[in-house]
N, C-alpha and C. Protein backbone atom coordinates (compact mmCIF):
# COMPACT_ATOMS: atom_id res chain seq x y z
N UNK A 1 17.60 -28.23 49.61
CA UNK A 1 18.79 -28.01 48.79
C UNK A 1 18.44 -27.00 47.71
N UNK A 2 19.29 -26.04 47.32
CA UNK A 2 19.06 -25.28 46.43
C UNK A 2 20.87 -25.44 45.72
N UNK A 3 20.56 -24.22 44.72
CA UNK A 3 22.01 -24.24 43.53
C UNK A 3 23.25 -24.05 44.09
N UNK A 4 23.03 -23.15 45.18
CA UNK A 4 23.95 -22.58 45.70
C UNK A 4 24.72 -23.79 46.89
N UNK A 5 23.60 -23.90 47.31
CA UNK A 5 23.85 -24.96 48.66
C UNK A 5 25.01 -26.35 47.84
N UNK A 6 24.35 -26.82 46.48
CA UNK A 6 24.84 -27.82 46.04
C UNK A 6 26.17 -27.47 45.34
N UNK A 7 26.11 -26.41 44.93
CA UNK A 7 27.51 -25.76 44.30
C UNK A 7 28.35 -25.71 45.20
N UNK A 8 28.49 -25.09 46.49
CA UNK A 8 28.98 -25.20 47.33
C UNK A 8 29.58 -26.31 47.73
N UNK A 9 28.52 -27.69 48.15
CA UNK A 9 29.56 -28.93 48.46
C UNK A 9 30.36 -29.73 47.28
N UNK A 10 30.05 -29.13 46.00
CA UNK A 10 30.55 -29.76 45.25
C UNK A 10 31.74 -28.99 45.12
N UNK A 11 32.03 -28.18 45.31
CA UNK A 11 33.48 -26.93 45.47
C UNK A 11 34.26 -28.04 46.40
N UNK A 12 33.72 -28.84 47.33
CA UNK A 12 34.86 -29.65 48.37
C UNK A 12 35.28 -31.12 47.53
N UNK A 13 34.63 -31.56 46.01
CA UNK A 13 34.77 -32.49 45.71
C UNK A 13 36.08 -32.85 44.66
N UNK A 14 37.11 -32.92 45.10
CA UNK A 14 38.20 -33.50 44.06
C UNK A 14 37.66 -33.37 42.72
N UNK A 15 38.38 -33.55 41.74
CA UNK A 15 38.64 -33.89 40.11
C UNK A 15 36.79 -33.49 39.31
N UNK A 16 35.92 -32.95 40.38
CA UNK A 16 34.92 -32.45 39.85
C UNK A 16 34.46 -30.87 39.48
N UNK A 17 33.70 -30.53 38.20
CA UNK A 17 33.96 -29.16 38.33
C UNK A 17 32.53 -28.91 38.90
N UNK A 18 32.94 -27.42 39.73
CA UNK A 18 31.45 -27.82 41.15
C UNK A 18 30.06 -26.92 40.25
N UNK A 19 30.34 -26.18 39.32
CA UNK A 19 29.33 -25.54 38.32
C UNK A 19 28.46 -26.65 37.43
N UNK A 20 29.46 -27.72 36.95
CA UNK A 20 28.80 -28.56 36.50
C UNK A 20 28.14 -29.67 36.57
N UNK A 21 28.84 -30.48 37.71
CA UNK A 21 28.01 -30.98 38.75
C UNK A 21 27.12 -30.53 39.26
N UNK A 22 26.84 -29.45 39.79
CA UNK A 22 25.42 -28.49 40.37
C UNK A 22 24.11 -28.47 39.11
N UNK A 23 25.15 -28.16 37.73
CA UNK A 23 23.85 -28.22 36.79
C UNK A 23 23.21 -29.92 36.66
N UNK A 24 24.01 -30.75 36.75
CA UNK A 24 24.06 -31.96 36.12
C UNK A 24 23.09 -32.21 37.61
N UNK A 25 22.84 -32.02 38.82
CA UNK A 25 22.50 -32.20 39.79
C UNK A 25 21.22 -31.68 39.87
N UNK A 26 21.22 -30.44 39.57
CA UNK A 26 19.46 -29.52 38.97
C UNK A 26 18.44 -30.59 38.22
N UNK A 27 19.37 -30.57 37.14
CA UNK A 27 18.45 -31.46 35.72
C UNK A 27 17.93 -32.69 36.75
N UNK A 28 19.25 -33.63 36.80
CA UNK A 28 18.53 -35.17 37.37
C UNK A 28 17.69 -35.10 38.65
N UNK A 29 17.34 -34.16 39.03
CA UNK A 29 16.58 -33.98 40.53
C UNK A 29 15.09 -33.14 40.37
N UNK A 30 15.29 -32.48 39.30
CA UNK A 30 14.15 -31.50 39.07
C UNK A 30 14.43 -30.32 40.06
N UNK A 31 15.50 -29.82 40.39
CA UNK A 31 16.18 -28.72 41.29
C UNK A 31 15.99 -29.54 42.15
N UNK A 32 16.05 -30.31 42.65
CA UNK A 32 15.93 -31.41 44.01
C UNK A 32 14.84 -31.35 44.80
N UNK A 33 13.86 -31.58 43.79
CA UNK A 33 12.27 -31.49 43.96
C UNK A 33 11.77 -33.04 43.71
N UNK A 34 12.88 -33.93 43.73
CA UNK A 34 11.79 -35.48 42.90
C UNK A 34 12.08 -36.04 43.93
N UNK A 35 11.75 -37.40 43.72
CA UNK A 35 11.61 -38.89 44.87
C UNK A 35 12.86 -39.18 44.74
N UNK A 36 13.45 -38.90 43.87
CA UNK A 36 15.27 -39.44 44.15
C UNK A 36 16.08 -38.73 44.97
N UNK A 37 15.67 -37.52 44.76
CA UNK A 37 16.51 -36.60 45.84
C UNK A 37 15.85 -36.83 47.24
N UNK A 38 14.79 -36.21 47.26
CA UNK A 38 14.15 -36.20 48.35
C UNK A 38 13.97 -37.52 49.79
N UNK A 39 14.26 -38.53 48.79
CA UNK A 39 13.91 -40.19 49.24
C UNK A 39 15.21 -40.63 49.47
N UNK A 40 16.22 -40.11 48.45
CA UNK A 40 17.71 -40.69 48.95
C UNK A 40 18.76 -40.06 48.79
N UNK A 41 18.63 -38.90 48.39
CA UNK A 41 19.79 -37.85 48.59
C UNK A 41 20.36 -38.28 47.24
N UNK A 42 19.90 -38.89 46.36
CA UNK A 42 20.91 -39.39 45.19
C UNK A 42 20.91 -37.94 44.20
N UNK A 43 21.47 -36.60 44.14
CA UNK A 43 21.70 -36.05 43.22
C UNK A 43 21.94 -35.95 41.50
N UNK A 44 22.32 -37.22 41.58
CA UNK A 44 22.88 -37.33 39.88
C UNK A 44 22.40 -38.61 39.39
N UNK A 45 21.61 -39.04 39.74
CA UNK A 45 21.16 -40.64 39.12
C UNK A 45 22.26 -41.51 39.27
N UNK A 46 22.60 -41.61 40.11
CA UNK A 46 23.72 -42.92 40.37
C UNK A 46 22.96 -44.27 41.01
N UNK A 47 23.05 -44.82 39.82
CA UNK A 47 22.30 -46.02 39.63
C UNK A 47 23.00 -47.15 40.75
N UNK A 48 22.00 -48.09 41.55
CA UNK A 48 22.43 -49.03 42.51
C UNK A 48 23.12 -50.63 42.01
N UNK A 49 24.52 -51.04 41.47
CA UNK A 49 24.79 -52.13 40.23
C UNK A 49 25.22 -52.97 40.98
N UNK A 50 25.53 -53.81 40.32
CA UNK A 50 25.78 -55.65 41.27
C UNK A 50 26.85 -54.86 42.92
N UNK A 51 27.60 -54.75 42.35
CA UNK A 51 28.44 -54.22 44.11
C UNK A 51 27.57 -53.81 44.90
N UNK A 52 27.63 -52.30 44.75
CA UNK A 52 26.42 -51.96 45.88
C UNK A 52 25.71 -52.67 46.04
N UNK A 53 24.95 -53.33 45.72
CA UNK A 53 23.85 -54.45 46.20
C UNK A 53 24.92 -55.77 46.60
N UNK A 54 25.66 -55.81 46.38
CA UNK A 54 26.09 -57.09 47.11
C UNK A 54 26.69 -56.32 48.64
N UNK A 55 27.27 -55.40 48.43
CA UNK A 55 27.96 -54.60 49.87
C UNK A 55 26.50 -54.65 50.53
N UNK A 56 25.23 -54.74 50.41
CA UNK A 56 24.36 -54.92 51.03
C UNK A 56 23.76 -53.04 51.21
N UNK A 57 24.10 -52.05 50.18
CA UNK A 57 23.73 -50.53 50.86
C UNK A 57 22.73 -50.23 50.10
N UNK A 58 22.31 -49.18 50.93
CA UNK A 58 20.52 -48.99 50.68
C UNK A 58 20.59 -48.27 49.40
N UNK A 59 19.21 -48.52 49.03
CA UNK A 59 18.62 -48.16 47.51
C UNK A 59 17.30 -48.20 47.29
N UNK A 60 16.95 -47.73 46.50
CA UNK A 60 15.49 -46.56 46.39
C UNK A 60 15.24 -47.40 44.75
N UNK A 61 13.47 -48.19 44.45
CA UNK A 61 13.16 -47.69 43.46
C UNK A 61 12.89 -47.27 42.85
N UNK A 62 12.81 -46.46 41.45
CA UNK A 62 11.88 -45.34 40.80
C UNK A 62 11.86 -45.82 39.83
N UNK A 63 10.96 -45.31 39.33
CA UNK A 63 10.08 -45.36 37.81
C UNK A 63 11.38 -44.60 37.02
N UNK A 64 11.47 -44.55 36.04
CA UNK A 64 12.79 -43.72 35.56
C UNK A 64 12.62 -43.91 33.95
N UNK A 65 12.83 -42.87 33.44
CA UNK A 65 12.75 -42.52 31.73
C UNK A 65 14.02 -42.92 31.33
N UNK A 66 14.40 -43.74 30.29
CA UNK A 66 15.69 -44.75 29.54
C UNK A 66 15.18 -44.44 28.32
N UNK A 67 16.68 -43.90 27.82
CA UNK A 67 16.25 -44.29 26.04
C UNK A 67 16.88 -45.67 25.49
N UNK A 68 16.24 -46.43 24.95
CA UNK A 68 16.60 -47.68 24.89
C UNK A 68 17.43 -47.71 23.15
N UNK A 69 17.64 -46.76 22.41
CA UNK A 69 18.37 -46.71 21.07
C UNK A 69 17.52 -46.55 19.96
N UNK A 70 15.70 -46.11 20.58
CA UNK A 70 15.08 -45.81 19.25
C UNK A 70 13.61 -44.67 20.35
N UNK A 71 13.84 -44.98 21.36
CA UNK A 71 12.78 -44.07 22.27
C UNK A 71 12.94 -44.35 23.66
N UNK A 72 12.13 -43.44 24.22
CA UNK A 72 12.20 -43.72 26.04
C UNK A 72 10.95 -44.46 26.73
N UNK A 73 11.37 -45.33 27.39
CA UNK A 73 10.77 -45.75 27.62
C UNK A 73 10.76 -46.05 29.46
N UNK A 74 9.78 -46.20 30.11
CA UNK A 74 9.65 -46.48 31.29
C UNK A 74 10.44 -47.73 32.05
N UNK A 75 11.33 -47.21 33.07
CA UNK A 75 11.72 -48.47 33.60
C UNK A 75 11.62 -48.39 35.08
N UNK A 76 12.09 -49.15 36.07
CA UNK A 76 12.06 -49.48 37.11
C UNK A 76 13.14 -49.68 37.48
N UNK A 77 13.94 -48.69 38.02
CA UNK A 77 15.41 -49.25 38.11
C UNK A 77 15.81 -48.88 39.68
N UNK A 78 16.77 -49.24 40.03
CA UNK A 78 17.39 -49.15 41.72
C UNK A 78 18.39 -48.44 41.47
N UNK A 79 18.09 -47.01 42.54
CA UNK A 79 19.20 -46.36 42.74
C UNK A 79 19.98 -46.12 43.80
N UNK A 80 21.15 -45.78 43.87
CA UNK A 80 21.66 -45.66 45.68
C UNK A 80 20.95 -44.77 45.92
N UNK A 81 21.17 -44.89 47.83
CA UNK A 81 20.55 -44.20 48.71
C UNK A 81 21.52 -43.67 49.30
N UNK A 82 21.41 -42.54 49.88
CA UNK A 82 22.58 -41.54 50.36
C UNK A 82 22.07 -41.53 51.83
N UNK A 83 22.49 -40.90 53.13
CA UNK A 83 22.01 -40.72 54.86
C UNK A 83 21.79 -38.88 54.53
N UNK A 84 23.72 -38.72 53.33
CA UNK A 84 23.38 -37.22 53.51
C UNK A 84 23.81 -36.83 52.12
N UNK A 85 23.57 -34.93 51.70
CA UNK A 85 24.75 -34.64 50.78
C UNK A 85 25.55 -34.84 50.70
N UNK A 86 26.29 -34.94 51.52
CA UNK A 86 27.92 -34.92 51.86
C UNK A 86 28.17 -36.31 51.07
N UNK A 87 27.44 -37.13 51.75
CA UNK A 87 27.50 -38.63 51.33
C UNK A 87 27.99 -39.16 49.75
N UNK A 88 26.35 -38.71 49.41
CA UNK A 88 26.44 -38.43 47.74
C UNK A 88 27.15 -37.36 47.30
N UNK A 89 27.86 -36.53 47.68
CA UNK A 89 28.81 -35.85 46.96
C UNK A 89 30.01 -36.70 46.44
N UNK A 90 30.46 -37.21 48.22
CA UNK A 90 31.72 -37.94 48.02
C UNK A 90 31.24 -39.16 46.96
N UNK A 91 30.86 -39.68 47.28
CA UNK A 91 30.65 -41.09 45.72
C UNK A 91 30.19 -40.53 44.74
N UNK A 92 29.76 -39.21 44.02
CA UNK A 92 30.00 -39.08 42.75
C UNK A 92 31.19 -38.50 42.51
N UNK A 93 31.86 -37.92 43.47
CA UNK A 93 33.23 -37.55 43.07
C UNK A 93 34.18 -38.74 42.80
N UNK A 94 33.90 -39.79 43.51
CA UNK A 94 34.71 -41.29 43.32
C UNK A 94 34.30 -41.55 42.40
N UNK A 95 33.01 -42.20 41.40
CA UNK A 95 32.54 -42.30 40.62
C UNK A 95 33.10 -41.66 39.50
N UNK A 96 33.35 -40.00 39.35
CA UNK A 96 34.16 -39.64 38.16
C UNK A 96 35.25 -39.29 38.11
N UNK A 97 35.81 -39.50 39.05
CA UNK A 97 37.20 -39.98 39.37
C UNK A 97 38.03 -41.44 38.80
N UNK A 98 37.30 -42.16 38.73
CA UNK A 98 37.30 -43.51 38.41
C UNK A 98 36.75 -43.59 37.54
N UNK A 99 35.76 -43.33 36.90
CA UNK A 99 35.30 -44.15 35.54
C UNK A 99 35.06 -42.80 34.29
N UNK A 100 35.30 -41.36 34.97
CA UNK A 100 35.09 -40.25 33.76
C UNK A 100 36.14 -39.74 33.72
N UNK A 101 37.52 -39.97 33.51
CA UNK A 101 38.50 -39.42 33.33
C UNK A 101 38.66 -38.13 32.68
N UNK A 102 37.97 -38.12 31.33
CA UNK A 102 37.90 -36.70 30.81
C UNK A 102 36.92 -35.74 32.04
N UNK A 103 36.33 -36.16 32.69
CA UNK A 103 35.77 -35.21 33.04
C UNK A 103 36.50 -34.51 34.41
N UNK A 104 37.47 -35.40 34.97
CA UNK A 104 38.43 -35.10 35.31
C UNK A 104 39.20 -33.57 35.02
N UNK A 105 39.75 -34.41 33.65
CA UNK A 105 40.50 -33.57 32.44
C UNK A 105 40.72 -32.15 32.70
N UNK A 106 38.71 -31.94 32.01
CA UNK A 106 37.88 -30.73 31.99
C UNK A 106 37.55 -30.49 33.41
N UNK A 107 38.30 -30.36 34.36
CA UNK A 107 37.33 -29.72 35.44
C UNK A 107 37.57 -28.63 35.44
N UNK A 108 38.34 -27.76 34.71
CA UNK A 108 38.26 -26.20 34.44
C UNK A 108 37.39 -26.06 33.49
N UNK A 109 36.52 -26.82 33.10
CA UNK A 109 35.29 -26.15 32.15
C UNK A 109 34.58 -26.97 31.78
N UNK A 110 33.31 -26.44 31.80
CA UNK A 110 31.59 -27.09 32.49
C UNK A 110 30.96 -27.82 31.12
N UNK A 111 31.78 -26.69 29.72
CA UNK A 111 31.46 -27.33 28.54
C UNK A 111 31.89 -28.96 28.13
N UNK A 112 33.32 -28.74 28.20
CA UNK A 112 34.31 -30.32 28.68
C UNK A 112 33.78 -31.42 29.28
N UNK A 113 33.63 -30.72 30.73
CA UNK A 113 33.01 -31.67 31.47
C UNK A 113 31.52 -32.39 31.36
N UNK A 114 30.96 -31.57 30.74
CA UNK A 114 30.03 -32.31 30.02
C UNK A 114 29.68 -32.96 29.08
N UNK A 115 31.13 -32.69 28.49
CA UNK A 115 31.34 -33.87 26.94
C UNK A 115 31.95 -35.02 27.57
N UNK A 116 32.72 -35.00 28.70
CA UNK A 116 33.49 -36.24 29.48
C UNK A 116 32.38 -37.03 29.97
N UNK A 117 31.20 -36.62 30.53
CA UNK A 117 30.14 -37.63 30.77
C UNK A 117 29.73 -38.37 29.43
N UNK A 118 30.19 -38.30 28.19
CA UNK A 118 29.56 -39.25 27.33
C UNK A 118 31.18 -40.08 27.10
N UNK A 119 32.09 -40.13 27.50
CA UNK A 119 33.49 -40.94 27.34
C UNK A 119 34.43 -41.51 28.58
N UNK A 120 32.72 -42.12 29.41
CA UNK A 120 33.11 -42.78 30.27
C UNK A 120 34.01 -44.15 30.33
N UNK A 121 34.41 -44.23 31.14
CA UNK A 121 35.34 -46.29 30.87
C UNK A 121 34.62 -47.31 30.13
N UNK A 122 32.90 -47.13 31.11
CA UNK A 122 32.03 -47.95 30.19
C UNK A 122 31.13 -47.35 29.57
N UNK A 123 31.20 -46.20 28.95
CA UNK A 123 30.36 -45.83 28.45
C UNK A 123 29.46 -44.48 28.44
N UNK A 124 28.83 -43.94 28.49
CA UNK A 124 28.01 -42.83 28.53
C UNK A 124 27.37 -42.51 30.09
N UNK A 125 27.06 -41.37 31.09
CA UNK A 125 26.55 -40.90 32.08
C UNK A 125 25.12 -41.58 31.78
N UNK A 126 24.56 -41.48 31.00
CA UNK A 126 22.87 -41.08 30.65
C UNK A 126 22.57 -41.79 29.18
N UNK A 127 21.34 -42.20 29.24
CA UNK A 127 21.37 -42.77 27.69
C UNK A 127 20.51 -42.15 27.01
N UNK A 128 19.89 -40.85 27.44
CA UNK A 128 19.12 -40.05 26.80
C UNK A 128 20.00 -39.32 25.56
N UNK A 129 19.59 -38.66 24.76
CA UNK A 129 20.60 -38.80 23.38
C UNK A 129 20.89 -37.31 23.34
N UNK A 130 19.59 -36.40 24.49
CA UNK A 130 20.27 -35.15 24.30
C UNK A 130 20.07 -34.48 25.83
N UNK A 131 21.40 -35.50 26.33
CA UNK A 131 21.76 -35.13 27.71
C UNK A 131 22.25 -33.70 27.58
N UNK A 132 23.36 -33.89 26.89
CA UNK A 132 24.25 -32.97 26.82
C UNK A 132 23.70 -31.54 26.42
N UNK A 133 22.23 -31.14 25.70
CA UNK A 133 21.89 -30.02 25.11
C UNK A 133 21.01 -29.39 26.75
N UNK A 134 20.66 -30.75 27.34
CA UNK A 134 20.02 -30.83 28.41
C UNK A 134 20.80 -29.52 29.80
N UNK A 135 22.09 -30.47 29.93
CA UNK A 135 22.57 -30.30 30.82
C UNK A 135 23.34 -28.65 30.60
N UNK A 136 23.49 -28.20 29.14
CA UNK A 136 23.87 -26.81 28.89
C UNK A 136 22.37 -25.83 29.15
N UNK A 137 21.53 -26.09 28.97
CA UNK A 137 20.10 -25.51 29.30
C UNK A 137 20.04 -25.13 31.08
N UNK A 138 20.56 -26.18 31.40
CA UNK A 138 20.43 -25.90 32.60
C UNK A 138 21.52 -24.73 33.25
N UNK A 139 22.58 -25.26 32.87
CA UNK A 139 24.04 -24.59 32.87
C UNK A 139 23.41 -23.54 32.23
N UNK A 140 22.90 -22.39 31.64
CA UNK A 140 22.25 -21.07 31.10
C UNK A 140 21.02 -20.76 32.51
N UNK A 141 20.68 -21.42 32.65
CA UNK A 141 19.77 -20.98 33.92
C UNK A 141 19.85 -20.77 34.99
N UNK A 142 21.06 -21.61 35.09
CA UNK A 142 21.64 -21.36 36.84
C UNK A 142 22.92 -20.02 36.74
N UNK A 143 23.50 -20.22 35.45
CA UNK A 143 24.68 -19.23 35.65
C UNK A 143 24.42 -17.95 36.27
N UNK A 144 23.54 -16.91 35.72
CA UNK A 144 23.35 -16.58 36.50
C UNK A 144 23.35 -16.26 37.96
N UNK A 145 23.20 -17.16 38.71
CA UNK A 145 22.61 -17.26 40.13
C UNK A 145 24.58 -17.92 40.55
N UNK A 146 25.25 -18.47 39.95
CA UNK A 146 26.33 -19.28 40.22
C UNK A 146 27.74 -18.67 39.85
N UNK A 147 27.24 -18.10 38.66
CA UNK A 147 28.68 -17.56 37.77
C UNK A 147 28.71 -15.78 38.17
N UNK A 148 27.72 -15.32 38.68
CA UNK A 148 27.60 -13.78 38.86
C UNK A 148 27.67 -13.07 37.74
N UNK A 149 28.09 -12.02 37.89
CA UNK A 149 28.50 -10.69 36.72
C UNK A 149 29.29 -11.23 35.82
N UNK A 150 29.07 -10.86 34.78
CA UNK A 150 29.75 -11.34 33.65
C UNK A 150 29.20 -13.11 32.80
N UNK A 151 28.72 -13.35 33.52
CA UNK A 151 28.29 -14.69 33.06
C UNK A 151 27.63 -15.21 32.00
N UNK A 152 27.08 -14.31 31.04
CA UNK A 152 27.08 -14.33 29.85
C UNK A 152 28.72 -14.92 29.07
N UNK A 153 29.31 -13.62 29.16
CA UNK A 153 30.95 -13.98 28.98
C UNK A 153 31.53 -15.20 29.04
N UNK A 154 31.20 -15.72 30.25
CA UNK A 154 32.03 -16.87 30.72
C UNK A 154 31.75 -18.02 30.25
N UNK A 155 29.82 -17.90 29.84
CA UNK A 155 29.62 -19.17 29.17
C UNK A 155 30.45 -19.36 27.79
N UNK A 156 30.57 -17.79 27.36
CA UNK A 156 30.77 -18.05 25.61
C UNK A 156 32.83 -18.70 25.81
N UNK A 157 33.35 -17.79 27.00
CA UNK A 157 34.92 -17.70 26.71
C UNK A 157 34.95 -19.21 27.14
N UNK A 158 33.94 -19.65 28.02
CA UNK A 158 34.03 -21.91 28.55
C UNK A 158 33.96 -22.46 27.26
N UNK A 159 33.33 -21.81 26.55
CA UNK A 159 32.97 -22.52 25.26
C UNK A 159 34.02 -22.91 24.19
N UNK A 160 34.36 -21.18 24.03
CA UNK A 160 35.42 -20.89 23.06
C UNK A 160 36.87 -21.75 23.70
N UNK A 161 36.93 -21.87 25.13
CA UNK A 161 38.06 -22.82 25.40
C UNK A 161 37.71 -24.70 25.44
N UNK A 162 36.95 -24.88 25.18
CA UNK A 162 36.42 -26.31 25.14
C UNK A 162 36.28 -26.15 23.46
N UNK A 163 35.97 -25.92 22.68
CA UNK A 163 36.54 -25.85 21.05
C UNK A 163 37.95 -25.66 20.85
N UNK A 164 38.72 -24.86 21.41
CA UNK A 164 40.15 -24.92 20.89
C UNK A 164 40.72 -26.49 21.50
N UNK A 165 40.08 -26.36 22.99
CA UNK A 165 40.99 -28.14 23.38
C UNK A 165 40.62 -29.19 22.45
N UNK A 166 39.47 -29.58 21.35
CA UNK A 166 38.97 -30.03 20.81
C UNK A 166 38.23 -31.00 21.91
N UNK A 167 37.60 -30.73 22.59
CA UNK A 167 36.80 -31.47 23.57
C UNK A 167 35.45 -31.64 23.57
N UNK A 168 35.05 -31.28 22.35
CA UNK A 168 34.02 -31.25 22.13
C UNK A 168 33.22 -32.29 20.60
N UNK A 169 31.71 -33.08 20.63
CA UNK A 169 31.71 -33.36 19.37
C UNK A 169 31.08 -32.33 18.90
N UNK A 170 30.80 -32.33 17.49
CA UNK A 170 30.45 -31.60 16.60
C UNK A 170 28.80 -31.02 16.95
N UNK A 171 28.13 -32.39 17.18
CA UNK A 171 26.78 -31.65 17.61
C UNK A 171 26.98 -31.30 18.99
N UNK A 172 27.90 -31.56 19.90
CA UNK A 172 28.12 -31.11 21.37
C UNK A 172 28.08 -29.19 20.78
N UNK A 173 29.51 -28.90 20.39
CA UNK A 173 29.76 -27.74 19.66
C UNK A 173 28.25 -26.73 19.33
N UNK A 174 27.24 -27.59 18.35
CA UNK A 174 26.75 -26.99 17.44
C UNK A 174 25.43 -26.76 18.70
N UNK A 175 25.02 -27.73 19.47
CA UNK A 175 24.07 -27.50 20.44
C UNK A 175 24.21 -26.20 21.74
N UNK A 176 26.13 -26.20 21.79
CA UNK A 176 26.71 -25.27 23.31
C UNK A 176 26.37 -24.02 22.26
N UNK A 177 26.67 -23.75 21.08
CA UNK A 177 26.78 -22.74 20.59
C UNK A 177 24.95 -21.93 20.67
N UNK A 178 24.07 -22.83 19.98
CA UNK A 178 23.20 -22.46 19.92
C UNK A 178 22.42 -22.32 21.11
N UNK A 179 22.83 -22.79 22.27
CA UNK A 179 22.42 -22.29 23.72
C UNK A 179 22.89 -20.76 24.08
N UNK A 180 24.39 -20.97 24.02
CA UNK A 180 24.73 -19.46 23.69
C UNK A 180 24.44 -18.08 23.09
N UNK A 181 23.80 -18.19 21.81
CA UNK A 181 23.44 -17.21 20.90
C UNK A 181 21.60 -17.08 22.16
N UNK A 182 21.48 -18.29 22.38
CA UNK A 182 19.73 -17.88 23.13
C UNK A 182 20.25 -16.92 23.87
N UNK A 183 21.28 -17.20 25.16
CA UNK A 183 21.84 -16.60 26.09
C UNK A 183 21.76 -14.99 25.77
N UNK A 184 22.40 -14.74 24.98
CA UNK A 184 23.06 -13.41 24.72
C UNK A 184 22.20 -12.77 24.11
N UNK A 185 20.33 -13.56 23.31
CA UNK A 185 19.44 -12.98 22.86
C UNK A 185 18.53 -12.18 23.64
N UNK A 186 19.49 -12.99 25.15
CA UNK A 186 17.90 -12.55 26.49
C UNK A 186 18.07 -10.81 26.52
């Protein structure tokens, strides 16, 4: 799997935006170089919770970094197991379909949609505290390769339209911005 490959099936996924899913898919996989991808096709850390395990469907454990509300710490947690991409495409598209509404919202923009992963039904995508500076880092590295010509531009005009919707928090804002100014330093 590479950026392109994953951008691509995420282009077939309903209410998802397929740029940001692809970044959000980079980060949690290590470009889809780790034991989660590789072992179960799980792209985005979609954790295995009482259902899935009662529906009886397969799942993978890993060692996995949690911030617990003062540091990270090592855990052991169960994640689904996918047969294919396709697989795990379709259930994270159900997944934020159902429980990330804003990210829904924002599927015209990668900035949005990455503030909608912290204003889930129950709660937050990730409990790391700087997902979000995370997942724009990545989103600067792939654009490039995803957004083509002009893509400098597009990060700043995603930006400048995810501040006017007010879709953004303040350190969301103050972190997209200062990814930006790196951007445009290269």
């Amino acid at each position: 799997m590479n950026a392109i490959e994953m951008y691509e099936l995420m282009r077939k996924v309903p209410g998802v935006n397929p740029f940001a899913a692809t970044c959000q898919s980079a980060h949690e996989t290590g470009r889809w170089t780790s034991k989660l991808w590789n072992e179960a096709r799980n792209g985005a850390g979609l954790k295995a919770g009482t259902d899935w395990m009662k529906a009886r469907k397969p799942y993978i454990l890993i060692q996995s970094l949690e911030w617990d509300g003062k540091q990270t710490v090592q855990r052991r947690s169960k994640f689904r197991a996918y047969a294919t991409p396709g697989d795990f495409a379709q259930d994270y598209g159900e997944k934020i379909r159902t429980l990330y509404p804003e990210c829904v919202k924002e599927a015209d923009n990668f900035w949005g949609y990455f503030a909608g992963l912290y204003k889930g039904i129950w709660g937050k995508w990730a409990t790391d505290p700087i997902y979000f500076t995370k997942l724009g880092k990545m989103a600067a590295s792939l654009a490039p390769e995803l957004l083509g010509k002009g893509w400098r531009s597009r990060m700043g005009l995603a930006l400048n339209l995810a501040i006017d919707r007010g879709t953004l928090d303040d350190y969301q804002r103050k972190a997209a911005e200062k990814i930006i100014k790196e951007v445009e330093a290269k």
